[in-house]
Protein backbone atom coordinates (compact mmCIF):
# COMPACT_ATOMS: atom_id res chain seq x y z
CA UNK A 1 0.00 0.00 0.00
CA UNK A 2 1.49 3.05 -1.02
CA UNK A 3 0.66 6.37 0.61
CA UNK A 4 -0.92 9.76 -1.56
CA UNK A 5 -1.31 13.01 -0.49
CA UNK A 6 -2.43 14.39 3.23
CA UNK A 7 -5.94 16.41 2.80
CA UNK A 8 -6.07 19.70 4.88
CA UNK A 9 -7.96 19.79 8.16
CA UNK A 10 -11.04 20.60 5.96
CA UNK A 11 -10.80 18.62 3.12
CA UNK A 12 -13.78 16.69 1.95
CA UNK A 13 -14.34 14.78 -1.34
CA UNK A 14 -17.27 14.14 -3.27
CA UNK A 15 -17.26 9.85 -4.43
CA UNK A 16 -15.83 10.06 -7.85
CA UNK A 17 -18.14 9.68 -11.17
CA UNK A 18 -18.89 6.50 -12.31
CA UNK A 19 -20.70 5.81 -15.54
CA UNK A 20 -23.26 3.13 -14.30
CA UNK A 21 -25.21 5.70 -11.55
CA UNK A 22 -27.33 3.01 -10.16
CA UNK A 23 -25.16 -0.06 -10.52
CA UNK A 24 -22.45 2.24 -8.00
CA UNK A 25 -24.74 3.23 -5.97
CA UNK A 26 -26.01 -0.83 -5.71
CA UNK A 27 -22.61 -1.80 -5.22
CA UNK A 28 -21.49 1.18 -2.99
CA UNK A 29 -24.70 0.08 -0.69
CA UNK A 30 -23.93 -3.47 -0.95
CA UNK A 31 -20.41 -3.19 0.55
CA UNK A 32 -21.60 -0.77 3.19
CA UNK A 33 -23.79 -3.44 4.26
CA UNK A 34 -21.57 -6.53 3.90
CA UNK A 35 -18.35 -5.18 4.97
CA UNK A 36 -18.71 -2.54 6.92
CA UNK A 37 -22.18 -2.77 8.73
CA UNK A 38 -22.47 -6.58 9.15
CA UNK A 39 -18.76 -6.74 9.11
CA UNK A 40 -17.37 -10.09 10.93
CA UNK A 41 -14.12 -9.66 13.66
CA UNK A 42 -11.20 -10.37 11.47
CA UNK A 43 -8.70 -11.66 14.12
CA UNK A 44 -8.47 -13.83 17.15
CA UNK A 45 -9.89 -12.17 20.10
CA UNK A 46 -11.66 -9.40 18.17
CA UNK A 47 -15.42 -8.75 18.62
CA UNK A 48 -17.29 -6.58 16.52
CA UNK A 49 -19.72 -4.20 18.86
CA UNK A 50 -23.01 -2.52 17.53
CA UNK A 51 -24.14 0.45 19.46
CA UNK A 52 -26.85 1.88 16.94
CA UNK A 53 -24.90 4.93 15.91
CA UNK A 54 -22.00 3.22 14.73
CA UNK A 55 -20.41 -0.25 14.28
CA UNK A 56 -17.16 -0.61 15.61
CA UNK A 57 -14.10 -3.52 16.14
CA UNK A 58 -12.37 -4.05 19.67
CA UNK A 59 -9.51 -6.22 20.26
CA UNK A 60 -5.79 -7.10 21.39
CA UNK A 61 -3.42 -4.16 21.45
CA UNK A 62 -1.65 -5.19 17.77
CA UNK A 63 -5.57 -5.79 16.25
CA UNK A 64 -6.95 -3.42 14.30
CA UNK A 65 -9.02 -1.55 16.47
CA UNK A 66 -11.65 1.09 15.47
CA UNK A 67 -15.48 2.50 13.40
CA UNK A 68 -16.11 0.59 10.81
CA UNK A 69 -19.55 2.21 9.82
CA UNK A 70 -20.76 5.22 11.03
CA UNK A 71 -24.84 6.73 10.54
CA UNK A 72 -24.08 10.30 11.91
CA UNK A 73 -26.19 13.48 11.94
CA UNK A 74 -24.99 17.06 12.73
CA UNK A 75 -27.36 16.70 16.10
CA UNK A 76 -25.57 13.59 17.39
CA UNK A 77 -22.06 13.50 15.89
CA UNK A 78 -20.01 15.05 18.55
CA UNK A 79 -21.56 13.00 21.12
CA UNK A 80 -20.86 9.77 19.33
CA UNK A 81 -17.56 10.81 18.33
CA UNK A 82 -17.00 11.76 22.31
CA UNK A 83 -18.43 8.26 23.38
CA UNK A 84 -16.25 6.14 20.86
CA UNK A 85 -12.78 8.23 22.66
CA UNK A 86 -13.92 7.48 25.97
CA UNK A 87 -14.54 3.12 24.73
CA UNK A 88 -10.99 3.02 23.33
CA UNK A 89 -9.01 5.56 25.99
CA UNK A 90 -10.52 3.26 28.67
CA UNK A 91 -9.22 0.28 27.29
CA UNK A 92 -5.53 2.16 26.52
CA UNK A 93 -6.30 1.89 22.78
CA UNK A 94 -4.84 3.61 19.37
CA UNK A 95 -7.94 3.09 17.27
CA UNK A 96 -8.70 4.46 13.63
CA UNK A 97 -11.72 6.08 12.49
CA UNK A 98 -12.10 4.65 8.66
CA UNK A 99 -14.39 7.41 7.27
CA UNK A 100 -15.84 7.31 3.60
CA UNK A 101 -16.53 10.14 1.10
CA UNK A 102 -20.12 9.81 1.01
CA UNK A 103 -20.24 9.39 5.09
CA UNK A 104 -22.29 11.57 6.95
CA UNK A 105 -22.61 14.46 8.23
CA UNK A 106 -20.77 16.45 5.33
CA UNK A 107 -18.52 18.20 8.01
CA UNK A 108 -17.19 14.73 9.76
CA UNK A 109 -13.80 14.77 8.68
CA UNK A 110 -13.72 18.46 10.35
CA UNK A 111 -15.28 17.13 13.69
CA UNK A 112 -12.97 14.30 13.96
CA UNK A 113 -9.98 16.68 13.78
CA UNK A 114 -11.16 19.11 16.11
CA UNK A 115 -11.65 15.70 18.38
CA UNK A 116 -7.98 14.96 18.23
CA UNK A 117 -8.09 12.80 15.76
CA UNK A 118 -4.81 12.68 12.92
CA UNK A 119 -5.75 12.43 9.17
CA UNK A 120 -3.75 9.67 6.97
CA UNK A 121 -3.87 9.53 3.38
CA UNK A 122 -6.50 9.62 1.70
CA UNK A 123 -7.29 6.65 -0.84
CA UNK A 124 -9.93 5.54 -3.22
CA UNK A 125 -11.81 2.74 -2.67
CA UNK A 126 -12.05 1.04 -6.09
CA UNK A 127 -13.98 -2.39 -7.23
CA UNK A 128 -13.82 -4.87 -10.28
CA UNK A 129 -15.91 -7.82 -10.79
CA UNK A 130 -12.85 -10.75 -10.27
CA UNK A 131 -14.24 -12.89 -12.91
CA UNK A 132 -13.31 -10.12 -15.72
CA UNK A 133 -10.11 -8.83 -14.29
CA UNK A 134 -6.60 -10.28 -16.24
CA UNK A 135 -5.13 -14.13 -15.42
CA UNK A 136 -2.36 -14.14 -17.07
CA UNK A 137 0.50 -13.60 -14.63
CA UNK A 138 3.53 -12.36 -16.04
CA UNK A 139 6.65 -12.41 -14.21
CA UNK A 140 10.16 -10.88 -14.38
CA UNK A 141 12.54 -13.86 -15.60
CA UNK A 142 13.49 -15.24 -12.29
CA UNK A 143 11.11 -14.58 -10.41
CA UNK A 144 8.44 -17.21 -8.54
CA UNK A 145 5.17 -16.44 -6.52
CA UNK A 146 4.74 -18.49 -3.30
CA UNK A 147 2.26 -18.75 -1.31
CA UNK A 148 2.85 -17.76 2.14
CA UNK A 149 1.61 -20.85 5.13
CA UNK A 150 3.79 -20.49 7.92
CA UNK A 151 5.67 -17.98 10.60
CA UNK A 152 8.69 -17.92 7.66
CA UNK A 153 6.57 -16.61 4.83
CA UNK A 154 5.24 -14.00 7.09
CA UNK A 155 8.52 -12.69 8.60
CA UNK A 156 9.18 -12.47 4.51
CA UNK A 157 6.28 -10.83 3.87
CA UNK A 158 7.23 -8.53 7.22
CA UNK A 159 10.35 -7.84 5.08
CA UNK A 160 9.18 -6.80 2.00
CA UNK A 161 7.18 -4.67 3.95
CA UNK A 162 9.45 -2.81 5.75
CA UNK A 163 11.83 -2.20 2.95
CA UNK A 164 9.08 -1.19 0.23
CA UNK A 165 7.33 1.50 3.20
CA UNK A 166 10.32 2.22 5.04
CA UNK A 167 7.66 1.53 8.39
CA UNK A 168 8.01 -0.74 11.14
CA UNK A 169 5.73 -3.42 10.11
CA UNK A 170 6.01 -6.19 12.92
CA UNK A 171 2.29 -5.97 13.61
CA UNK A 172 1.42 -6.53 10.03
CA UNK A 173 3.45 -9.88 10.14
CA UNK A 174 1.67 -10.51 13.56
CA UNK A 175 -2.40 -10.04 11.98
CA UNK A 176 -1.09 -12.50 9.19
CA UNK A 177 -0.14 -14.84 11.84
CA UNK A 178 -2.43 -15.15 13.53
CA UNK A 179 -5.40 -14.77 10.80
CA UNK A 180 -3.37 -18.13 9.04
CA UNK A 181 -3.79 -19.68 12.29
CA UNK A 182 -7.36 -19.12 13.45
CA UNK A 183 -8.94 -18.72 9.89
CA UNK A 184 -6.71 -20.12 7.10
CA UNK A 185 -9.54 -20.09 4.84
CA UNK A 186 -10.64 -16.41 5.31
CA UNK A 187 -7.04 -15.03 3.99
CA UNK A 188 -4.36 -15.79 1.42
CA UNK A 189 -1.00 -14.54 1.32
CA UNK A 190 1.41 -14.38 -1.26
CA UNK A 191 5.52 -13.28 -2.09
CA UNK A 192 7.43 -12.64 -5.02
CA UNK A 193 10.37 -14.53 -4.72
CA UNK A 194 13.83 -13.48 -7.01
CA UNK A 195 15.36 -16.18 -6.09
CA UNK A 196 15.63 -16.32 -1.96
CA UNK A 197 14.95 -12.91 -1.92
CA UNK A 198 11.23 -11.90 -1.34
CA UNK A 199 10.68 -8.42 -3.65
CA UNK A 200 7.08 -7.92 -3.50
CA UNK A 201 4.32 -9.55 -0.86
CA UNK A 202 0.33 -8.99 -0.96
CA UNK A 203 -2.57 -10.72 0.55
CA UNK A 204 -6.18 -11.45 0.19
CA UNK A 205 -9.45 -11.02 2.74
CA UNK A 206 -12.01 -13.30 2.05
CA UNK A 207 -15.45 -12.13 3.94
CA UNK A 208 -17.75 -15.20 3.66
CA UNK A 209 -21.26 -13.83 3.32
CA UNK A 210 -20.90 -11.22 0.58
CA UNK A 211 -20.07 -10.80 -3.10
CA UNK A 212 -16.76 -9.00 -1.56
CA UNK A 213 -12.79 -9.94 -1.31
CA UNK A 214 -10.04 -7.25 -0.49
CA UNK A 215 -6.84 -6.53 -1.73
CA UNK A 216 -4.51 -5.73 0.96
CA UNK A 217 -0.87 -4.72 1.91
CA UNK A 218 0.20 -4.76 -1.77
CA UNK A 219 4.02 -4.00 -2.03
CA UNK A 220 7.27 -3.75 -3.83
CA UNK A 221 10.74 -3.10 -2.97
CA UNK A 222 12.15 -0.35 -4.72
CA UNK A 223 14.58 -1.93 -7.06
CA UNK A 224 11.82 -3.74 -8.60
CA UNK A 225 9.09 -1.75 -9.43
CA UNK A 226 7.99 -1.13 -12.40
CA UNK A 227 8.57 -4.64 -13.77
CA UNK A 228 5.10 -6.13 -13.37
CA UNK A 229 4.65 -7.57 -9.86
CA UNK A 230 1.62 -5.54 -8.48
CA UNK A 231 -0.40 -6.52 -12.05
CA UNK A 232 0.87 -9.90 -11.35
CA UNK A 233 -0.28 -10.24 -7.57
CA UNK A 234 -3.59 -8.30 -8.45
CA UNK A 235 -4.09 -11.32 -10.91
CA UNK A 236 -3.23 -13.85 -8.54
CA UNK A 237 -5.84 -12.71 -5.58
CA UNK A 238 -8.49 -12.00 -7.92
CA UNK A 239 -8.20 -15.87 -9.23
CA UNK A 240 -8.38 -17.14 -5.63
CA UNK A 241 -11.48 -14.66 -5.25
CA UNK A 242 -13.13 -15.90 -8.17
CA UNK A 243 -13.04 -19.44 -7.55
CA UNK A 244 -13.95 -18.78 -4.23
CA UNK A 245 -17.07 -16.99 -5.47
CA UNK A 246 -16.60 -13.52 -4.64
CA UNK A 247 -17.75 -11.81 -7.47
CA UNK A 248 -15.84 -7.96 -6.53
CA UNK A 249 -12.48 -7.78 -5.22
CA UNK A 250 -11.93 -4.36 -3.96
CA UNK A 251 -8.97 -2.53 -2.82
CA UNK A 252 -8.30 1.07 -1.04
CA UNK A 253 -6.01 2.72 -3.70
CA UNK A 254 -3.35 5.53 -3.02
CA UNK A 255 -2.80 8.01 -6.20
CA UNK A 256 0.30 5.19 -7.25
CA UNK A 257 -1.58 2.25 -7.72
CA UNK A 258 -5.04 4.12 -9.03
CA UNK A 259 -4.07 4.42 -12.12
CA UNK A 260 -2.61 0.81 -13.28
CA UNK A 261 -6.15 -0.88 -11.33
CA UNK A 262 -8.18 1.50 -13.95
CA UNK A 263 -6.19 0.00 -16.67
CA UNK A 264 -7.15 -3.75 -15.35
CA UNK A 265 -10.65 -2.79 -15.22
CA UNK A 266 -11.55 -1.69 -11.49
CA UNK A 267 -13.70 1.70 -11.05
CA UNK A 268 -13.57 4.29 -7.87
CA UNK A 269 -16.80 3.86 -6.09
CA UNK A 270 -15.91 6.77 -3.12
CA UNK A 271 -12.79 7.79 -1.16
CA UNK A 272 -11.78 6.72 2.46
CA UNK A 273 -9.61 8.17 4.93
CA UNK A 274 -8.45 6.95 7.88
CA UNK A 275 -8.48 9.09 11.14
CA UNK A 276 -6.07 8.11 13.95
CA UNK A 277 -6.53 8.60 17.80
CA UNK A 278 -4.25 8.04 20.38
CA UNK A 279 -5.05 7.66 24.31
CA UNK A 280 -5.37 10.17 26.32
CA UNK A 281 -2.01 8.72 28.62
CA UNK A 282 0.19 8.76 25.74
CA UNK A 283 -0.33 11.78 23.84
């Protein structure tokens, strides 16, 4: 996952154009109900916790923790927003607030700052129907794909990781862990091998239940980009998703990787942003 630009404190984005109007907005409501709103815990020891307001994940310090869906109004936000700080600071928490173009109210992104929340980049959440998307894998001469099974493909992928984002990534290797070992079928990882040296890693979410599979943690070491291997792994995942029966893969896409998915055939359906809090004890 590569990173775009930072919006200002007031930035807010309209969900790009698409073509199809109603197909979108069918597909945009579809995966806020299957992924975000009915969403499933995706690690050991998660829970996902429904308070009306807003759906939200809780779990171990290294989970990914935070709101998943969100049904704000300008009467109510600031409380909510107030209620979900005082969940996570009690429980000594970072958590993320993963807010969507089309979320509401218009001024959220504003609120959230003014809550002491940090902006991240801003991506674009983009689809494609896996069945249509390229198979044919082409590969730098050399070069193998293997799938990742055990705690030695993930301290690869760790590595690729770390040298393509320059980031400590330990906790990335330690969700992959532990996702192989509680739900093996519900992800699938995958490196780029040039010889024994891993150059690119990526891996897929499966969410059993709905027409959806995500593209995650797609990267690259420097001295090989540019050669093929995020077409290639995009090819790979959205096989695996296919036969699987997924019928979209989607994937949140900084402004370096937008523009080779619209080449394969995905289309933006609305931006997302995530917005970072830290506890009150170490900030």
């Amino acid at each position: 996952m590569d990173h775009p630009h930072l919006p200002g404190p007031a930035a807010r984005h309209a969900p790009p154009e698409h073509p199809e109007g109603t197909a979108h907005a069918a597909t945009l409501a579809s995966f806020d109900r299957g992924l975000r709103r009915e969403a499933r815990p995706d690690g050991p020891g998660c829970r996902v916790e429904r308070t009306g307001r807003v759906v939200r994940q809780t779990g171990p310090r290294h989970a990914w923790n935070g709101i998943l869906w969100s049904g704000l109004d300008a009467t109510n936000a600031d409380a909510v927003i107030a209620d979900q700080i005082r969940h996570y600071d009690a429980l000594g928490l970072d958590f993320e607030w993963k807010a969507y173009g089309h979320d509401g109210p218009a001024d959220l992104p504003a609120r959230l700052l003014a809550a002491g929340f940090t902006a991240e980049d801003e991506e674009t959440l983009m689809v494609a129907e896996a069945a249509t998307l390229p198979r044919r894998i082409d590969l730098p001469a050399g070069v193998r794909l293997v799938p990742v099974t055990d705690a030695a493909g993930v301290r690869l992928v760790t590595e690729v990781h770390e040298r393509a984002f320059g980031t400590d990534s330990a906790h990335i290797g330690r969700q992959l862990f532990d996702r192989l070992a509680s739900a093996p079928d519900d992800v699938a990882a995958v490196l780029a091998m040039a010889g024994d040296e891993p150059v690119s890693a990526a891996r897929l979410e499966l969410y059993p239940g709905t027409d959806f599979a995500g593209l995650w943690g797609g990267g690259t070491v420097a001295s090989w980009r540019g050669r093929g291997l995020y077409r290639a792994l995009v090819a790979y995942r959205a096989g695996i998703a296919a036969s699987r029966g997924h019928r979209y893969v989607q994937v949140d896409a900084a402004d370096t990787s937008r523009p080779i998915l619209l080449r394969l055939g995905f289309t933006p359906l609305t931006t997302t942003t995530p917005y970072v809090h830290a506890p009150a004890t170490v900030r």
